[in-house]
Protein backbone atom coordinates (compact mmCIF):
# COMPACT_ATOMS: atom_id res chain seq x y z
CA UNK A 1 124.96 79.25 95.44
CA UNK A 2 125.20 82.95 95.41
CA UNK A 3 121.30 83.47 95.30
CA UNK A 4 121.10 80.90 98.17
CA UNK A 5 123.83 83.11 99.72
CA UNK A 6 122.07 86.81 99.16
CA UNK A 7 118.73 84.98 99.98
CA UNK A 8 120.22 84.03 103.69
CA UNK A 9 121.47 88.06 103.87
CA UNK A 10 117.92 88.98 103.07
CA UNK A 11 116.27 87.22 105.83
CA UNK A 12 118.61 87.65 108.26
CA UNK A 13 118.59 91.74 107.24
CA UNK A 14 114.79 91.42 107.15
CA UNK A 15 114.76 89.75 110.70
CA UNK A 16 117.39 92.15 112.25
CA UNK A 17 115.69 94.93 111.36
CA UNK A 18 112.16 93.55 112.07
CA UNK A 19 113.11 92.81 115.49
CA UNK A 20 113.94 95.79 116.09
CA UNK A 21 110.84 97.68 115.38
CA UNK A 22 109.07 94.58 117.43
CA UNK A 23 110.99 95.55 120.44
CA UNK A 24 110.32 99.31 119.85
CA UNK A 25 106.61 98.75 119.58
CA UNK A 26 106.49 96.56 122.69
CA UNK A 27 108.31 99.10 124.85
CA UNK A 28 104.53 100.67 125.79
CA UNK A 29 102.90 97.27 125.93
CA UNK A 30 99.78 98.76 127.37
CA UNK A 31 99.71 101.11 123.77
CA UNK A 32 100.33 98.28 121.99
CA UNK A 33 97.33 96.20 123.50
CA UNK A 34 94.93 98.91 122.81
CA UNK A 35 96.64 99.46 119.07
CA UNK A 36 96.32 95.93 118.45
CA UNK A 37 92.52 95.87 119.68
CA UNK A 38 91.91 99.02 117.40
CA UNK A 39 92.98 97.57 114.40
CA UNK A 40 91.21 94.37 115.17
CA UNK A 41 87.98 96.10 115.56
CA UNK A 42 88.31 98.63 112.48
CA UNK A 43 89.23 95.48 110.30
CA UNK A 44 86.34 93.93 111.22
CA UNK A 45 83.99 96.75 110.05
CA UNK A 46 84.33 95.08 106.44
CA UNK A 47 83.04 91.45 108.19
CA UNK A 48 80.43 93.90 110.18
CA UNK A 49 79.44 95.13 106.15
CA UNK A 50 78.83 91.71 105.20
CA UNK A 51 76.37 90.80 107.65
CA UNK A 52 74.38 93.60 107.44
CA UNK A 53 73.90 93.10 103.70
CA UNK A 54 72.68 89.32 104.52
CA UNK A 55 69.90 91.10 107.24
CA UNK A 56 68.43 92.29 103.75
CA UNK A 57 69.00 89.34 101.47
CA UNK A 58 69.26 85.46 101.68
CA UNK A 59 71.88 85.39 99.19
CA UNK A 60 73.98 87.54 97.55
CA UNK A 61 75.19 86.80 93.96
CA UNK A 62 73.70 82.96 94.81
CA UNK A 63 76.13 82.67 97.63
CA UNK A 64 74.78 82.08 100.95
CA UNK A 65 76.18 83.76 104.12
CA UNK A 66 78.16 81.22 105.13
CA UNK A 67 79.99 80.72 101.91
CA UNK A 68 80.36 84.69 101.60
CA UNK A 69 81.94 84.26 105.00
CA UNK A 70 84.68 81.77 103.72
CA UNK A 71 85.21 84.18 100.92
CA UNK A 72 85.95 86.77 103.28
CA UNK A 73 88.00 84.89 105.87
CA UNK A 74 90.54 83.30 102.92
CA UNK A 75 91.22 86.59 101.71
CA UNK A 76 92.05 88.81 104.64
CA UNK A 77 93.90 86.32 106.55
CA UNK A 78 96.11 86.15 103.24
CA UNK A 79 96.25 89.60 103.16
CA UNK A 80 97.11 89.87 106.78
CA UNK A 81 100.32 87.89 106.05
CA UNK A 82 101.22 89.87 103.39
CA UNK A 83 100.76 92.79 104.50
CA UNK A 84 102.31 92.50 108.05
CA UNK A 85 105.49 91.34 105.76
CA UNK A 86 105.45 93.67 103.14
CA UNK A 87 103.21 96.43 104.13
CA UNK A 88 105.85 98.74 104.57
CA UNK A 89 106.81 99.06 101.00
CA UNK A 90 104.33 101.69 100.23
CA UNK A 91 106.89 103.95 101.58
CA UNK A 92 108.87 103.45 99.21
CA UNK A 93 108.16 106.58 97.06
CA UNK A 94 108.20 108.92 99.80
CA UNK A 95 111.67 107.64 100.42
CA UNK A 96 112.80 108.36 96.90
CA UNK A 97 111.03 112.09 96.98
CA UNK A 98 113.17 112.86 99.91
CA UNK A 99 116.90 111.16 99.46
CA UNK A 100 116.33 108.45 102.29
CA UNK A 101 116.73 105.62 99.51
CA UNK A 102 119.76 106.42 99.02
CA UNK A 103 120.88 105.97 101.93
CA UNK A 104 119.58 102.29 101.57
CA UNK A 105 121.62 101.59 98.59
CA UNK A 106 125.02 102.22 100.40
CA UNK A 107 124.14 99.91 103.70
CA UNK A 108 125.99 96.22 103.08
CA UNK A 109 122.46 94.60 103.39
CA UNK A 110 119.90 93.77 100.84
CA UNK A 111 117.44 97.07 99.71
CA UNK A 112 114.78 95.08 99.86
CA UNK A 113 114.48 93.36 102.92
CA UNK A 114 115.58 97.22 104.21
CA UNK A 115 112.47 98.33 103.23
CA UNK A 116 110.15 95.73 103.57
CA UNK A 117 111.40 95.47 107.54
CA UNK A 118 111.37 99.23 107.66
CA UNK A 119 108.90 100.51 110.54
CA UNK A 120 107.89 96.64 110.32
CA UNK A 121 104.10 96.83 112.58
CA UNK A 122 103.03 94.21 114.79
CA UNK A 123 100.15 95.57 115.42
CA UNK A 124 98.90 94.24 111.69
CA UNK A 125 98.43 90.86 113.61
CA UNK A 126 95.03 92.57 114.30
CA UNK A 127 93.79 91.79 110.61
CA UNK A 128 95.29 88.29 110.57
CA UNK A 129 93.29 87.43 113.88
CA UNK A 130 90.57 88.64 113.10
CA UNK A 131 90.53 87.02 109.23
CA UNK A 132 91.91 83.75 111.26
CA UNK A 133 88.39 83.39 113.17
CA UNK A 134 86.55 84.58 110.64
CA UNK A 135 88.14 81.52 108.54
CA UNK A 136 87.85 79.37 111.47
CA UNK A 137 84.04 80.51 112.27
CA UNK A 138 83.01 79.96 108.14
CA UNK A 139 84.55 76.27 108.94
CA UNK A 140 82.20 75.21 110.74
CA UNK A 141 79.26 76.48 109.37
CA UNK A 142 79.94 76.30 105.76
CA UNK A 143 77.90 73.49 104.19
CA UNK A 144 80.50 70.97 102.72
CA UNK A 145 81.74 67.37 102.33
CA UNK A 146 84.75 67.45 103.11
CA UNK A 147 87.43 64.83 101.84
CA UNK A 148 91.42 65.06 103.08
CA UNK A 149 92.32 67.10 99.89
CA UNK A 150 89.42 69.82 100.42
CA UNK A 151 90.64 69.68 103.95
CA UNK A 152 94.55 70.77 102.72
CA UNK A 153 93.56 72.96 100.14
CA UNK A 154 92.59 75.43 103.21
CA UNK A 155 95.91 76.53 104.52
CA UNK A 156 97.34 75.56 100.99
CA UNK A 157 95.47 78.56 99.92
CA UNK A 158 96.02 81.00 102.43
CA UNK A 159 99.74 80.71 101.85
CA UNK A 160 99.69 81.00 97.96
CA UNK A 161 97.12 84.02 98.68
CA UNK A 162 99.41 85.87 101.14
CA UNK A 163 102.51 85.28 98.22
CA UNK A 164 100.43 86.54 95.69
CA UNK A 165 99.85 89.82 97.60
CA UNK A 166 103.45 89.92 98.53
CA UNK A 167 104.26 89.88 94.94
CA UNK A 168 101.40 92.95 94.33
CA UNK A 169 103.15 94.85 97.12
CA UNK A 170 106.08 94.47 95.64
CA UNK A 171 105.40 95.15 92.24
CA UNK A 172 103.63 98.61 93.29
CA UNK A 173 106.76 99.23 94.89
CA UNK A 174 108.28 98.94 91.74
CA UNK A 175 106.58 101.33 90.06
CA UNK A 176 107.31 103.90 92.65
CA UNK A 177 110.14 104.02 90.60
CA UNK A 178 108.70 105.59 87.86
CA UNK A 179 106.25 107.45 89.09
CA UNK A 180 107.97 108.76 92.18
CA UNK A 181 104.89 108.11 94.71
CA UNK A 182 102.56 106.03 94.09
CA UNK A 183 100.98 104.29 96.84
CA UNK A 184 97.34 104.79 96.45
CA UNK A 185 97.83 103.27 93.16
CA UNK A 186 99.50 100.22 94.83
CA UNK A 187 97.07 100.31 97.27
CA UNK A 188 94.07 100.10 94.97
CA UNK A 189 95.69 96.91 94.02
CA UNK A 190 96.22 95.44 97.32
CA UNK A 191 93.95 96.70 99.76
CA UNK A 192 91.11 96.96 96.73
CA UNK A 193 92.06 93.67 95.54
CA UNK A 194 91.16 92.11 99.22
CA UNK A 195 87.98 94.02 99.20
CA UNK A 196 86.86 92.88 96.03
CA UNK A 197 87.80 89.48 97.09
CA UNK A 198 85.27 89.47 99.93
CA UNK A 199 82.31 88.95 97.82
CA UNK A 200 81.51 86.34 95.42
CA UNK A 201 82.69 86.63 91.50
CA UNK A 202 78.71 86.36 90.91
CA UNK A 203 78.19 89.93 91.25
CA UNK A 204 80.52 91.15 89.28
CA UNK A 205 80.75 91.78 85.14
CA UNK A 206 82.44 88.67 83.45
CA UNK A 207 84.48 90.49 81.13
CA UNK A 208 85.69 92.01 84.74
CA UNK A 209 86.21 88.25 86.41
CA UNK A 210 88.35 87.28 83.42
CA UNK A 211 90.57 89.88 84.05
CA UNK A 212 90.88 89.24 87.51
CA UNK A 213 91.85 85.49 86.45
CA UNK A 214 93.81 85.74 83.31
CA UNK A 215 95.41 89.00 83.74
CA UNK A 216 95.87 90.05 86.98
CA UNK A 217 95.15 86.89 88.99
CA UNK A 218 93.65 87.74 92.05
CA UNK A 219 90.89 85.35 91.79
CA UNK A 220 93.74 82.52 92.57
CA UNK A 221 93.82 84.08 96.21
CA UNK A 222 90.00 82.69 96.91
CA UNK A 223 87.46 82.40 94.15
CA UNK A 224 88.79 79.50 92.10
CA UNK A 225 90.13 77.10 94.97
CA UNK A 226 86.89 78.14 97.26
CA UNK A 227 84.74 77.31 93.96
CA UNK A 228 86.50 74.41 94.42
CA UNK A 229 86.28 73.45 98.25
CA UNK A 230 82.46 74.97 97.67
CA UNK A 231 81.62 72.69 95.10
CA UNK A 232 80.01 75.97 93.33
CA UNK A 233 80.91 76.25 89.56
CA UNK A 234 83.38 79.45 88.61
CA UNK A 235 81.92 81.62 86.33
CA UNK A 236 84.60 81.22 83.97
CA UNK A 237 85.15 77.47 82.16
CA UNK A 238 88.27 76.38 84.22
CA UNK A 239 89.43 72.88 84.16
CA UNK A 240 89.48 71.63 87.31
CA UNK A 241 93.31 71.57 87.86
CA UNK A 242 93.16 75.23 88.49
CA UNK A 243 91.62 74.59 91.75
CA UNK A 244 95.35 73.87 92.83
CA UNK A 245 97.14 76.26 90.84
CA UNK A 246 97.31 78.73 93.40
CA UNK A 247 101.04 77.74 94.39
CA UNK A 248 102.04 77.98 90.27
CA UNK A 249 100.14 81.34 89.94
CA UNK A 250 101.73 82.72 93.19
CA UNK A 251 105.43 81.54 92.04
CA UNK A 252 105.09 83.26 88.54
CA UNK A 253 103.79 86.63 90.54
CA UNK A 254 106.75 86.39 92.37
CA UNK A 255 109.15 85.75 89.67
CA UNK A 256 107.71 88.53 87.51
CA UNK A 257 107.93 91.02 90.59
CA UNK A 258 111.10 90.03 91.61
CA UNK A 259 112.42 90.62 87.65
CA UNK A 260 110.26 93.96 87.35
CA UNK A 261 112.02 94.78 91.22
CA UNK A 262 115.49 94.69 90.10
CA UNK A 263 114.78 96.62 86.71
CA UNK A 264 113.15 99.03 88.57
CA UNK A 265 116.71 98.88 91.14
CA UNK A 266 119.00 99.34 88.55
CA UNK A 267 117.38 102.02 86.63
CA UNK A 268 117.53 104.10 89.57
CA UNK A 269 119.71 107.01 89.48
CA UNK A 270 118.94 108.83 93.26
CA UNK A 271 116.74 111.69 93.61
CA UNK A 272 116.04 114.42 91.38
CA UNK A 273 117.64 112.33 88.31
């Protein structure tokens, strides 16, 4: 009951605080519009990427276009999620470097939903739009037969892939902690990890795709359950459970962050220490 309890402070915290950056940023509407637009357009260079590689080659890694395309759509609409909820948590070692966490810790609202709302963006829509009809466009020109439970594994997926990067957000927030600023490491696990996402397993090392399953399981945010939907084997022996494991393997990520997020909490001991 108390969890339940602190859980319902956390989201109302998180949507307080939210709102109030939403209303800030829609004070200039016109800016806004043309933000929005920019980040729309500079997400899309990665897409843009894509497509030139395929003027080259038919395939890349065996994986036709559209295929590549459904790769790259499941990923960054994910990631879009994520990281319009939780983006804001690579502040978090600038805050520690210059006393505003502490500041945090005093406030009779949860840290984290503090800092996860804090200078919360709207204009990160941009990426989920423009992952959204990417998706949407890979749809209808991917080459599948489609049954009711390929059909539901879609936005299945997309949600366990945007909790999975939530949990890597906050676990790179977490070790902030130690390191006192770390975001480009966090980043090269969140924004890399959607990169790498975008192409197919194929072209990368197998010792390299193991680890991306088994140890740091990324490949749960679009390669297995697109395998899957793709009828295209995994370059790994998976049973073919896994292809709906997503939900397990994003639970356990956030389980394990949460844990590692309040070790990191209570070791804290302000700035300087």
């Amino acid at each position: 009951m108390a969890e339940a309890t602190r859980l319902g402070e956390g989201l109302r915290a998180y949507r307080l605080i939210a709102g109030m950056w939403m209303r800030s940023s829609l004070t200039y509407r016109a800016s806004f519009v043309l933000t929005l637009i920019g980040n729309l357009v500079v997400t899309g260079l990665d897409f843009a990427t894509i497509l030139l590689m395929f003027t080259q080659v038919d395939r890349l890694g065996g994986w036709t276009m559209p295929e590549v395309t459904f790769l790259y759509g499941l990923s960054v609409t994910a990631f879009g999620f994520a990281d319009l909820v939780f983006g804001s948590l690579d502040v978090l070692g600038s805050r520690i470097r210059d006393g505003s966490f502490d500041t945090l810790l005093v406030r009779p609202a949860p840290v984290l939903a503090q800092i996860g709302a804090d200078r919360f963006a709207l204009r990160r829509l941009g990426r989920i739009v423009q992952g959204g009809l990417v998706l949407a466009y890979a749809l209808t020109v991917v080459d599948v037969d489609w049954t009711p439970q390929k059909v539901l594994l879609v936005p299945v997926t997309v949600v366990s892939g945007a909790v999975i990067f939530c949990a890597l957000f906050l676990a790179g927030a977490t070790f902030q902690f130690m390191a006192g600023d770390a975001a480009e490491v966090q980043n090269a696990f969140t924004y890399g990890g959607t990169t790498l996402l975008q192409y197919p397993p194929t072209v990368f090392g197998r010792d390299f795709v193991r680890g991306v399953t088994f140890l740091l399981p990324l490949a749960f945010v679009n390669w297995v359950p697109a395998a899957y939907v793709l009828g295209r084997p995994y370059p790994l022996p998976l049973p073919a459970w896994t292809a709906w494991s997503s939900p397990l393997v994003a639970a356990v990520c956030c389980v394990l962050a949460g844990l590692a997020w309040r070790a990191g909490l209570r070791s804290y001991r302000s700035t300087g220490s």
